[in-house]
C-alpha atoms as a PDB file:
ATOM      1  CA  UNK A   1       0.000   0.000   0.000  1.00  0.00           C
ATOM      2  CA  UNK A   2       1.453   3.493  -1.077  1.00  0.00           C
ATOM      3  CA  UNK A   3       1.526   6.138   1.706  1.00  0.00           C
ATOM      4  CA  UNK A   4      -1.150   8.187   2.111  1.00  0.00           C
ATOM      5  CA  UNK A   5      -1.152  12.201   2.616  1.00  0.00           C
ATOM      6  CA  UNK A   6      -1.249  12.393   6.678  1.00  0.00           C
ATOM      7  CA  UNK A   7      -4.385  15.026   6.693  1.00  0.00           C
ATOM      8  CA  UNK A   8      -7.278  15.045   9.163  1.00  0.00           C
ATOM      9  CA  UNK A   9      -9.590  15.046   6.276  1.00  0.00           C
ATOM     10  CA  UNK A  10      -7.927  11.588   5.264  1.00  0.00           C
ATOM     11  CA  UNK A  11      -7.505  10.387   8.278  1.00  0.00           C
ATOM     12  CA  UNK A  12      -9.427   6.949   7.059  1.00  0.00           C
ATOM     13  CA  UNK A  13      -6.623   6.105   4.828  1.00  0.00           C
ATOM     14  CA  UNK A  14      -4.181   7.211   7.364  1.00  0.00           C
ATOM     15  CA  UNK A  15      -4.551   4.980  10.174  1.00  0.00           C
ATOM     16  CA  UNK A  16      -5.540   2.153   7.712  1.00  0.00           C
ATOM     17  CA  UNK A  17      -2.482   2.416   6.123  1.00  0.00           C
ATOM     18  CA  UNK A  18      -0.775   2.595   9.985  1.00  0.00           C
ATOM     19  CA  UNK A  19      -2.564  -0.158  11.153  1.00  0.00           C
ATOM     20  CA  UNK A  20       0.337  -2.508   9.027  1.00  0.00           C
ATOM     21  CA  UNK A  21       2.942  -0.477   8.488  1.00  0.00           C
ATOM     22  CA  UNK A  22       6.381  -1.962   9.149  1.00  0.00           C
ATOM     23  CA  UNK A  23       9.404  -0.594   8.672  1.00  0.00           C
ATOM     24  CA  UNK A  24      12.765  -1.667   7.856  1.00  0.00           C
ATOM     25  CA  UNK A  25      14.210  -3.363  11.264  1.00  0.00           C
ATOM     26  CA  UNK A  26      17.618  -3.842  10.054  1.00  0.00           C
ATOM     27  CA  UNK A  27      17.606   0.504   9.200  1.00  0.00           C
ATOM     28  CA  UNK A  28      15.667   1.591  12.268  1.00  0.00           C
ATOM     29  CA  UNK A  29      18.344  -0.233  14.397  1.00  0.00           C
ATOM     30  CA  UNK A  30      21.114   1.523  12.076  1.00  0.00           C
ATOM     31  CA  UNK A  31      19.216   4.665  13.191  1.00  0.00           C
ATOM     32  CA  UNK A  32      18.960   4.312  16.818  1.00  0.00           C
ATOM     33  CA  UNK A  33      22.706   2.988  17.177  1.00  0.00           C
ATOM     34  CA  UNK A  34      23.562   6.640  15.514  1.00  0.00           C
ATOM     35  CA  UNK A  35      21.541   8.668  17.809  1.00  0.00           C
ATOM     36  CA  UNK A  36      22.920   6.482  21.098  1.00  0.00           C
ATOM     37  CA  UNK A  37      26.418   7.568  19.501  1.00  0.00           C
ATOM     38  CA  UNK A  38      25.126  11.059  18.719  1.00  0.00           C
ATOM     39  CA  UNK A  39      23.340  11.831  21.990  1.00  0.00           C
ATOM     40  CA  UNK A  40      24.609   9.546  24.841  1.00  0.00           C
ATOM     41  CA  UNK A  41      22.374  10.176  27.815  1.00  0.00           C
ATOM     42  CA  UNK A  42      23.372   9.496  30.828  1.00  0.00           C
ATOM     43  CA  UNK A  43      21.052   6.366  32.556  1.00  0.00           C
ATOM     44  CA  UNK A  44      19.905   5.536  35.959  1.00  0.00           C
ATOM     45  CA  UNK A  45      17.290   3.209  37.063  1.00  0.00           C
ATOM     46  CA  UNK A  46      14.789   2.676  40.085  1.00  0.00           C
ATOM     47  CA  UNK A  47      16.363  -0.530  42.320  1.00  0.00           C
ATOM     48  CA  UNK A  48      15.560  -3.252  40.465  1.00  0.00           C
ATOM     49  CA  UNK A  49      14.301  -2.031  37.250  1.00  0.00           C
ATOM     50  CA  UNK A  50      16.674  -2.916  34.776  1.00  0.00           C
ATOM     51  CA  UNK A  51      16.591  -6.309  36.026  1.00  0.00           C
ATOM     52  CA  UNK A  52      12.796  -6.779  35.472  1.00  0.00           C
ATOM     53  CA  UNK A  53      12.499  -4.712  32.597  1.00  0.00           C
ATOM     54  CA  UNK A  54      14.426  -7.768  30.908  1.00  0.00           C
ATOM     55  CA  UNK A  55      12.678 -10.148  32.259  1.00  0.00           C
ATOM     56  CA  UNK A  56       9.817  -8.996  31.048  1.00  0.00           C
ATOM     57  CA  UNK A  57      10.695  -8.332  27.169  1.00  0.00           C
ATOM     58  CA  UNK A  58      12.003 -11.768  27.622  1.00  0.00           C
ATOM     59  CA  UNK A  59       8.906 -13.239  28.242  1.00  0.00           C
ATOM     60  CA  UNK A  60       7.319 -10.640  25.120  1.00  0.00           C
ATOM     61  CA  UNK A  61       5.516  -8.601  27.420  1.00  0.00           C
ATOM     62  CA  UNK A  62       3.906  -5.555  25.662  1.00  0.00           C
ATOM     63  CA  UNK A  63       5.031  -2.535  26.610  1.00  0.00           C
ATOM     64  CA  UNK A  64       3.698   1.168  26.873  1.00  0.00           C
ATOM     65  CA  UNK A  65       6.728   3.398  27.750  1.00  0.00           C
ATOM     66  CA  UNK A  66       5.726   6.400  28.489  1.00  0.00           C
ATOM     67  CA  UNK A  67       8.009   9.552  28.294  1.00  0.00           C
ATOM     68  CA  UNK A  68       7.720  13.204  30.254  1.00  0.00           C
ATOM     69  CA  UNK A  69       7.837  16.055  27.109  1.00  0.00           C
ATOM     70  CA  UNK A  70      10.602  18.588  27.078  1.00  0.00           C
ATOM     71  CA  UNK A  71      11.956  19.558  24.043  1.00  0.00           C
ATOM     72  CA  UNK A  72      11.667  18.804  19.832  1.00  0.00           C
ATOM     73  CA  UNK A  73      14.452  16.634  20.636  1.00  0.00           C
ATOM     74  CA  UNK A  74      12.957  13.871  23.214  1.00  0.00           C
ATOM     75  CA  UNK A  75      12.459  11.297  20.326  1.00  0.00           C
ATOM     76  CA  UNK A  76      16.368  11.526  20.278  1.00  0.00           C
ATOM     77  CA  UNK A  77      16.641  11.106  23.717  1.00  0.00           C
ATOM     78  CA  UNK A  78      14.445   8.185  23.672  1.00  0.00           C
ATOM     79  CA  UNK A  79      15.834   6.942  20.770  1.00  0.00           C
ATOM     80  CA  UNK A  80      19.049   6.488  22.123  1.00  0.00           C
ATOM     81  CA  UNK A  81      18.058   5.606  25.835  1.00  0.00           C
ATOM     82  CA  UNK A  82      16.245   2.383  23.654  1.00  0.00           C
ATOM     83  CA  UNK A  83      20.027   1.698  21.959  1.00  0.00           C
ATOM     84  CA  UNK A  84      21.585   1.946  25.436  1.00  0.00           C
ATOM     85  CA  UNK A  85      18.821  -0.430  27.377  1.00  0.00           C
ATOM     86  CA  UNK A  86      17.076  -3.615  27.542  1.00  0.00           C
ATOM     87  CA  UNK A  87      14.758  -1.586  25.032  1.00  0.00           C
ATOM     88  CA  UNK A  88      17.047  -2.336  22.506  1.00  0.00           C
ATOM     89  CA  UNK A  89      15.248  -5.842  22.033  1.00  0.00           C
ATOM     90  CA  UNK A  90      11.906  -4.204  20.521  1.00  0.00           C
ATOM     91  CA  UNK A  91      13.571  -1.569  18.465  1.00  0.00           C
ATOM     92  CA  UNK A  92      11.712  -2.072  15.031  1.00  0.00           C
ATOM     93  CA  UNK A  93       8.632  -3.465  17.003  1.00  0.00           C
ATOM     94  CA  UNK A  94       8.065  -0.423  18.847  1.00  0.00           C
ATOM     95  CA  UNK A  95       5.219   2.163  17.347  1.00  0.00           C
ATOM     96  CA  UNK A  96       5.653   5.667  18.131  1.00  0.00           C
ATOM     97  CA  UNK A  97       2.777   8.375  18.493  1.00  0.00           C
ATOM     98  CA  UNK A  98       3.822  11.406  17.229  1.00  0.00           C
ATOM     99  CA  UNK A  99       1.977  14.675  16.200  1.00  0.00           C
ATOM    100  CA  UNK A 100       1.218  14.729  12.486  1.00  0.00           C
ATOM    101  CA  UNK A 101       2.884  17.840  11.778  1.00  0.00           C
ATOM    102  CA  UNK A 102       6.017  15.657  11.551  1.00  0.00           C
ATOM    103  CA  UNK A 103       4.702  13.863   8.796  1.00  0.00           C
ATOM    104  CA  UNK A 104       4.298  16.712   6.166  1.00  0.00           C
ATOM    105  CA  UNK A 105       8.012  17.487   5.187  1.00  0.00           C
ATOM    106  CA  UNK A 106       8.772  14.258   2.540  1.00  0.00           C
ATOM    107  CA  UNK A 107      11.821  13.672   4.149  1.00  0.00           C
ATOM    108  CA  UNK A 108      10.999  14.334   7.649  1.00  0.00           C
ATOM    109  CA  UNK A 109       8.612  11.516   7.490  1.00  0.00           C
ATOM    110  CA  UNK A 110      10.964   9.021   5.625  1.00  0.00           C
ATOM    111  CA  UNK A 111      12.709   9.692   9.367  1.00  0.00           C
ATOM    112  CA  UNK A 112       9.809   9.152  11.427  1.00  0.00           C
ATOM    113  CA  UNK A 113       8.010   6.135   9.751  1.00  0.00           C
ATOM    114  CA  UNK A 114      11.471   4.385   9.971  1.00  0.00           C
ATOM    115  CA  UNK A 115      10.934   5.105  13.681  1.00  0.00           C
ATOM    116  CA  UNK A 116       8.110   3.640  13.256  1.00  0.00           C
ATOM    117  CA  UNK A 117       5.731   6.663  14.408  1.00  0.00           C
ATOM    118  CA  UNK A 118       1.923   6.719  14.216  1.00  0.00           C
ATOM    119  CA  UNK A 119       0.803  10.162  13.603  1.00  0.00           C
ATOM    120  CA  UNK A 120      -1.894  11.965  16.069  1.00  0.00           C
ATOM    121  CA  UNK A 121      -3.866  14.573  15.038  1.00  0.00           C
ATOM    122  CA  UNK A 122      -4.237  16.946  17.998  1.00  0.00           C
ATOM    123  CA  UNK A 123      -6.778  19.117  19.038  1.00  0.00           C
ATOM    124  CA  UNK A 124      -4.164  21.934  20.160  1.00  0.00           C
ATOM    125  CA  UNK A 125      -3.814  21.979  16.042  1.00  0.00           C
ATOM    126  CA  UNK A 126      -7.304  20.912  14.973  1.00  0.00           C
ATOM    127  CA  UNK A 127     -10.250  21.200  17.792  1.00  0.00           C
ATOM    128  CA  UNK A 128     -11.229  18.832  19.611  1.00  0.00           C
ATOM    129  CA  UNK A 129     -14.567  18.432  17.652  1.00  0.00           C
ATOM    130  CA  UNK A 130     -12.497  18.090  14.344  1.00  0.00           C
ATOM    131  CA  UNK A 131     -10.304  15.202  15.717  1.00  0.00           C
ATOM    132  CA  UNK A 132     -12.783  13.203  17.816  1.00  0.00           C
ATOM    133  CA  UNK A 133     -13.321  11.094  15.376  1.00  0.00           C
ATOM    134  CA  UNK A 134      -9.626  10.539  14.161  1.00  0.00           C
ATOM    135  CA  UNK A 135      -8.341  10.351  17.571  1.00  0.00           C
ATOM    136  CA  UNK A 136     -10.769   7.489  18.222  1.00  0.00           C
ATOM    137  CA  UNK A 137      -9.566   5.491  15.115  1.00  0.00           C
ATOM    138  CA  UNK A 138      -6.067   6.514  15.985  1.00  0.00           C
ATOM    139  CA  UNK A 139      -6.739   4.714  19.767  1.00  0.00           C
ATOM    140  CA  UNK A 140      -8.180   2.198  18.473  1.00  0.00           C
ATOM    141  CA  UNK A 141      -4.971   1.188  15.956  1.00  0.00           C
ATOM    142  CA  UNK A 142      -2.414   1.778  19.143  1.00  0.00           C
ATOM    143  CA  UNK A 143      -4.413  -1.029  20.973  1.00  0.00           C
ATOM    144  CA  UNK A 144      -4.717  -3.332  18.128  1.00  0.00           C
ATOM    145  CA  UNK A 145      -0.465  -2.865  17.445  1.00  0.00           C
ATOM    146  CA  UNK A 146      -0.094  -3.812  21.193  1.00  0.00           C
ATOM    147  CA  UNK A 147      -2.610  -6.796  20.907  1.00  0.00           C
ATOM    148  CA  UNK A 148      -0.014  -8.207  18.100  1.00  0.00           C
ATOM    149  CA  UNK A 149       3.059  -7.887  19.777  1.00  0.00           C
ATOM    150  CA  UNK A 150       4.384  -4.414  19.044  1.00  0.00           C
ATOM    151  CA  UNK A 151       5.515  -2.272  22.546  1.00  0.00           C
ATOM    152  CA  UNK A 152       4.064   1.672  22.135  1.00  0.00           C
ATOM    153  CA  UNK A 153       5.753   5.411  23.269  1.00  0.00           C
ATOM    154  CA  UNK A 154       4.103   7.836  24.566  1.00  0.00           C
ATOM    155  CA  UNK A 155       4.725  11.374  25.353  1.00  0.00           C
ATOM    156  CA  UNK A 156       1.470  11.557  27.283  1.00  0.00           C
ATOM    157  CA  UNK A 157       1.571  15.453  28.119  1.00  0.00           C
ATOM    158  CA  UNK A 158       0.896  15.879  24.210  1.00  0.00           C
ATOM    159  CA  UNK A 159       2.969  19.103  24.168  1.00  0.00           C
ATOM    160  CA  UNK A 160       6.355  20.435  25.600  1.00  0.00           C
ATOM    161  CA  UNK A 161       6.822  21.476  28.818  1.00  0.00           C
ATOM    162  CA  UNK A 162       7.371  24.384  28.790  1.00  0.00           C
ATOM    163  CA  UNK A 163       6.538  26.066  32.472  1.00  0.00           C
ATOM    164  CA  UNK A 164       8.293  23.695  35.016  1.00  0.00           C
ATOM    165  CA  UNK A 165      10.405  20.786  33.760  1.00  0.00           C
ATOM    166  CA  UNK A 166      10.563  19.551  37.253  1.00  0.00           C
ATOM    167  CA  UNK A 167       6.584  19.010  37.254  1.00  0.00           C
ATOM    168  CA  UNK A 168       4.397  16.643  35.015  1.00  0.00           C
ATOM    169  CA  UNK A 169       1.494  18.243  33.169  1.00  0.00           C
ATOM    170  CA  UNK A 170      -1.665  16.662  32.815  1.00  0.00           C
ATOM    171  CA  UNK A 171      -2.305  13.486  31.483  1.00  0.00           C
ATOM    172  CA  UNK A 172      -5.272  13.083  29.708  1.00  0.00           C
ATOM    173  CA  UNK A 173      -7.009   9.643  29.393  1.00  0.00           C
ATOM    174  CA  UNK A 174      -6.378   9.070  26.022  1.00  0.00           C
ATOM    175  CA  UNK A 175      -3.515   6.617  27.468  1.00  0.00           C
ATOM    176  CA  UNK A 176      -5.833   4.989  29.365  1.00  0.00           C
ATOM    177  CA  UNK A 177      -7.935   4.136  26.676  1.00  0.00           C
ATOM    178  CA  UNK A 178      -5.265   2.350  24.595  1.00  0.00           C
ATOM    179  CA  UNK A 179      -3.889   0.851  27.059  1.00  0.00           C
ATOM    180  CA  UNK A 180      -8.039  -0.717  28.126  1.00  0.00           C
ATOM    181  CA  UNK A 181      -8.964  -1.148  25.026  1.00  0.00           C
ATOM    182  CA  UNK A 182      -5.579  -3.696  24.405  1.00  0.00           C
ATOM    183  CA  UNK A 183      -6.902  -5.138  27.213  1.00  0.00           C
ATOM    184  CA  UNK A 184     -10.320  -5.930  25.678  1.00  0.00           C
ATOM    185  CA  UNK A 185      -7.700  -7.365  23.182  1.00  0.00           C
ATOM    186  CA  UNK A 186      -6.172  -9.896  25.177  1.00  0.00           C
ATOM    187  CA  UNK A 187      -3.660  -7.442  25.620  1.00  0.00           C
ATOM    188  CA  UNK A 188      -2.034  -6.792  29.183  1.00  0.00           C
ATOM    189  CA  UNK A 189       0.938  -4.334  28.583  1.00  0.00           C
ATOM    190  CA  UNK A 190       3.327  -3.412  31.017  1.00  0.00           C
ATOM    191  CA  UNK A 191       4.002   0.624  32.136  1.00  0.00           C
ATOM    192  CA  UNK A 192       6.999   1.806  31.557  1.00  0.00           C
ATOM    193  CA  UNK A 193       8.151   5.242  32.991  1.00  0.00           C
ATOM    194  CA  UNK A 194      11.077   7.093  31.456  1.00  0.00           C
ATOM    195  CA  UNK A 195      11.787  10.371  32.893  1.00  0.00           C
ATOM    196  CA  UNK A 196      14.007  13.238  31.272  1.00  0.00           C
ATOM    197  CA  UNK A 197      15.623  15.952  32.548  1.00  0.00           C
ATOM    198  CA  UNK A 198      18.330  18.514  30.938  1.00  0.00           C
ATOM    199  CA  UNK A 199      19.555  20.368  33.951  1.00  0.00           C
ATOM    200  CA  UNK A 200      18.769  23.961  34.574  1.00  0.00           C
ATOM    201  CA  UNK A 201      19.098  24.568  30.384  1.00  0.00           C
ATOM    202  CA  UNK A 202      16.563  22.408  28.798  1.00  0.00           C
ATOM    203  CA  UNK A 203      18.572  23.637  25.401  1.00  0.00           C
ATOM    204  CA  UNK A 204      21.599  21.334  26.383  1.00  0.00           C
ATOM    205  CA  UNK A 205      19.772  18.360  24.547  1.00  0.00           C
ATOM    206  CA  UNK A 206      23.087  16.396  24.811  1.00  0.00           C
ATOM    207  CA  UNK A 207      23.046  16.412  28.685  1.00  0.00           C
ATOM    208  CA  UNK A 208      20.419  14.627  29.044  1.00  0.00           C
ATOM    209  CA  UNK A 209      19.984  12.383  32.259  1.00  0.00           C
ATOM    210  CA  UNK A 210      17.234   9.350  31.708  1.00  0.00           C
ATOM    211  CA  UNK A 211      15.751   7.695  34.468  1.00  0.00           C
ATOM    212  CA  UNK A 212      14.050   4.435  33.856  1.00  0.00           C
ATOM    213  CA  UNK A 213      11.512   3.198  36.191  1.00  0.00           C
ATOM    214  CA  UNK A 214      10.318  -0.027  37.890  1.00  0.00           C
ATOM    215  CA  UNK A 215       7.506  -1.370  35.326  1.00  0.00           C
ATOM    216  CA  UNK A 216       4.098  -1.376  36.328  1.00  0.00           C
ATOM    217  CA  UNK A 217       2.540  -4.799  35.555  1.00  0.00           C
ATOM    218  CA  UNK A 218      -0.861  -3.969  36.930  1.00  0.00           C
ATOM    219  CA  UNK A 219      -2.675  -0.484  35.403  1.00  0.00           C
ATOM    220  CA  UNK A 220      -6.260  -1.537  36.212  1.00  0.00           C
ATOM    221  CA  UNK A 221      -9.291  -1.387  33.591  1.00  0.00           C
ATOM    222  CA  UNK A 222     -10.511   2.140  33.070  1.00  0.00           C
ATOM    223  CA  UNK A 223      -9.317   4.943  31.478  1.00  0.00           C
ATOM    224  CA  UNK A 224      -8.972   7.500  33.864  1.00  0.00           C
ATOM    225  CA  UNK A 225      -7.471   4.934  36.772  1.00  0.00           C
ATOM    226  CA  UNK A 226      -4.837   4.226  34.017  1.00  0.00           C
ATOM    227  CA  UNK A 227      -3.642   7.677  33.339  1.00  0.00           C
ATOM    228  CA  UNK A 228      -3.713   8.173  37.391  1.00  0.00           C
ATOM    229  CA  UNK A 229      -1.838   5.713  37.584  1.00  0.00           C
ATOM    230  CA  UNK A 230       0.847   6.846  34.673  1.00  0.00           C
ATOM    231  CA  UNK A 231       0.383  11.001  36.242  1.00  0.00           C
ATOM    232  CA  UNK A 232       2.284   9.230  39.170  1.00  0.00           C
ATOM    233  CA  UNK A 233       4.411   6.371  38.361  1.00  0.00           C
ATOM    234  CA  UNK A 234       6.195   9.174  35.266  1.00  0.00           C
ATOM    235  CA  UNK A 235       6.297  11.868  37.739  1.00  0.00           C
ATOM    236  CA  UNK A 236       8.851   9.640  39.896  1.00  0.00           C
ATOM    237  CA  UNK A 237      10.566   8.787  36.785  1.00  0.00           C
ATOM    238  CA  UNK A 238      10.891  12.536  36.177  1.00  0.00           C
ATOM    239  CA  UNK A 239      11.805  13.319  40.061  1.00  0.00           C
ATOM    240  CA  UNK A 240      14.554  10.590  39.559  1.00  0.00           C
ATOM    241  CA  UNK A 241      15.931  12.223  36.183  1.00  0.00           C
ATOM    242  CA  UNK A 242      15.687  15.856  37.820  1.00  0.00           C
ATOM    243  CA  UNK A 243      17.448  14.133  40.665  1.00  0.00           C
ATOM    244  CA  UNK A 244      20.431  12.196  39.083  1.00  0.00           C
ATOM    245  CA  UNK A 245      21.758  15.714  38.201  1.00  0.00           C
END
């Protein structure tokens, strides 16, 4: 299937044409071994984390790896925390939600569907009304990637941060839903929180410190208990990144 224009008025095609998309493993892992070379954060993890984060891709657990929003530059960050990590494992079966600005430059989005990004149409760009719909379909192709094996990123804030680094904005419950509907899938993914913090000059994007939490095994079933439960577990992450400085 050719790609489609990423538009909200084709937003049909879009997420059909997401819904299978695979890109090339053997480049994407090219790509992420340059940005760990590139970038180089500095890694820390909660006591015991590292440890079961492994055990856990080794038994294929799905995961949702959710990641605090800084700067234009935190898909590099992650990119190369994944290199560096037991994430390195699902790089190439990892889907990506990213906003769909990214996916209008040709070239830009050779980049990003090599990541392997899903684009989201948000309503900071569109209105709410105008993207119900999409956002809906766009939920609904997450969940089914995670029912078939895939893990899923997040930058659940949906914009930068740019007030207080040191606190988490709101997360909505469009996590939540994924996440539950996977679970009406058969689904039972795994939390992950990785925090990010660039010191007191959030331009030094090559500073970074990372700080991977203990995953969450058990999220519960709705929506809104979900994202409670990923406000809090990524706010540690993000205390223990702000802290590793």
């Amino acid at each position: 299937m050719d790609a489609p224009e990423v538009s909200l008025d084709n937003y049909e095609a879009v997420y059909e044409y997401y819904r299978g998309h695979q890109q090339n493993r053997f480049v994407a892992k090219l790509a992420y071994a340059a940005l760990a070379l590139k970038y180089r954060p500095r890694i820390a993890y909660a006591p015991g984390a590292e440890a079961a984060l492994a055990a856990l891709l080794g038994r294929g657990t799905q995961l949702v790896v959710a990641v605090n929003h800084l700067t234009e530059s935190d898909q590099f960050t992650l990119a190369a925390t994944a290199w560096r990590t037991p994430l390195r494992r699902v790089i190439g079966r990892t889907r990506v939600l990213a906003k769909d600005e990214l996916f209008v430059d040709p070239a830009q989005r050779k980049k990003v569907d090599m990541m392997g990004s899903i684009p989201v149409f948000r309503s900071k760009n569109h209105g709410l009304r105008a993207v119900s719909d999409a956002g809906r379909v766009m939920m609904d192709v997450a969940a089914q990637r995670l029912s078939e094996g895939d893990c899923l990123a997040i930058f659940p804030e949906g914009t930068c941060n740019t007030e207080d680094p040191r606190t988490l904005q709101h997360v909505n419950s469009g996590i939540g839903h994924i996440v539950s509907r996977a679970e009406k899938l058969g689904c039972s993914p795994a939390l992950l929180s990785v925090g990010i913090s660039y010191g007191p000059d959030a331009g030094q994007v090559k500073s970074a410190r990372v700080f991977i939490g203990t995953p969450v095994v058990d999220l519960g079933e709705k929506p809104m208990d979900i994202a409670r439960v990923v406000q809090g577990d990524l706010q540690r992450a993000v205390d223990g990144a702000v802290a590793s400085y």
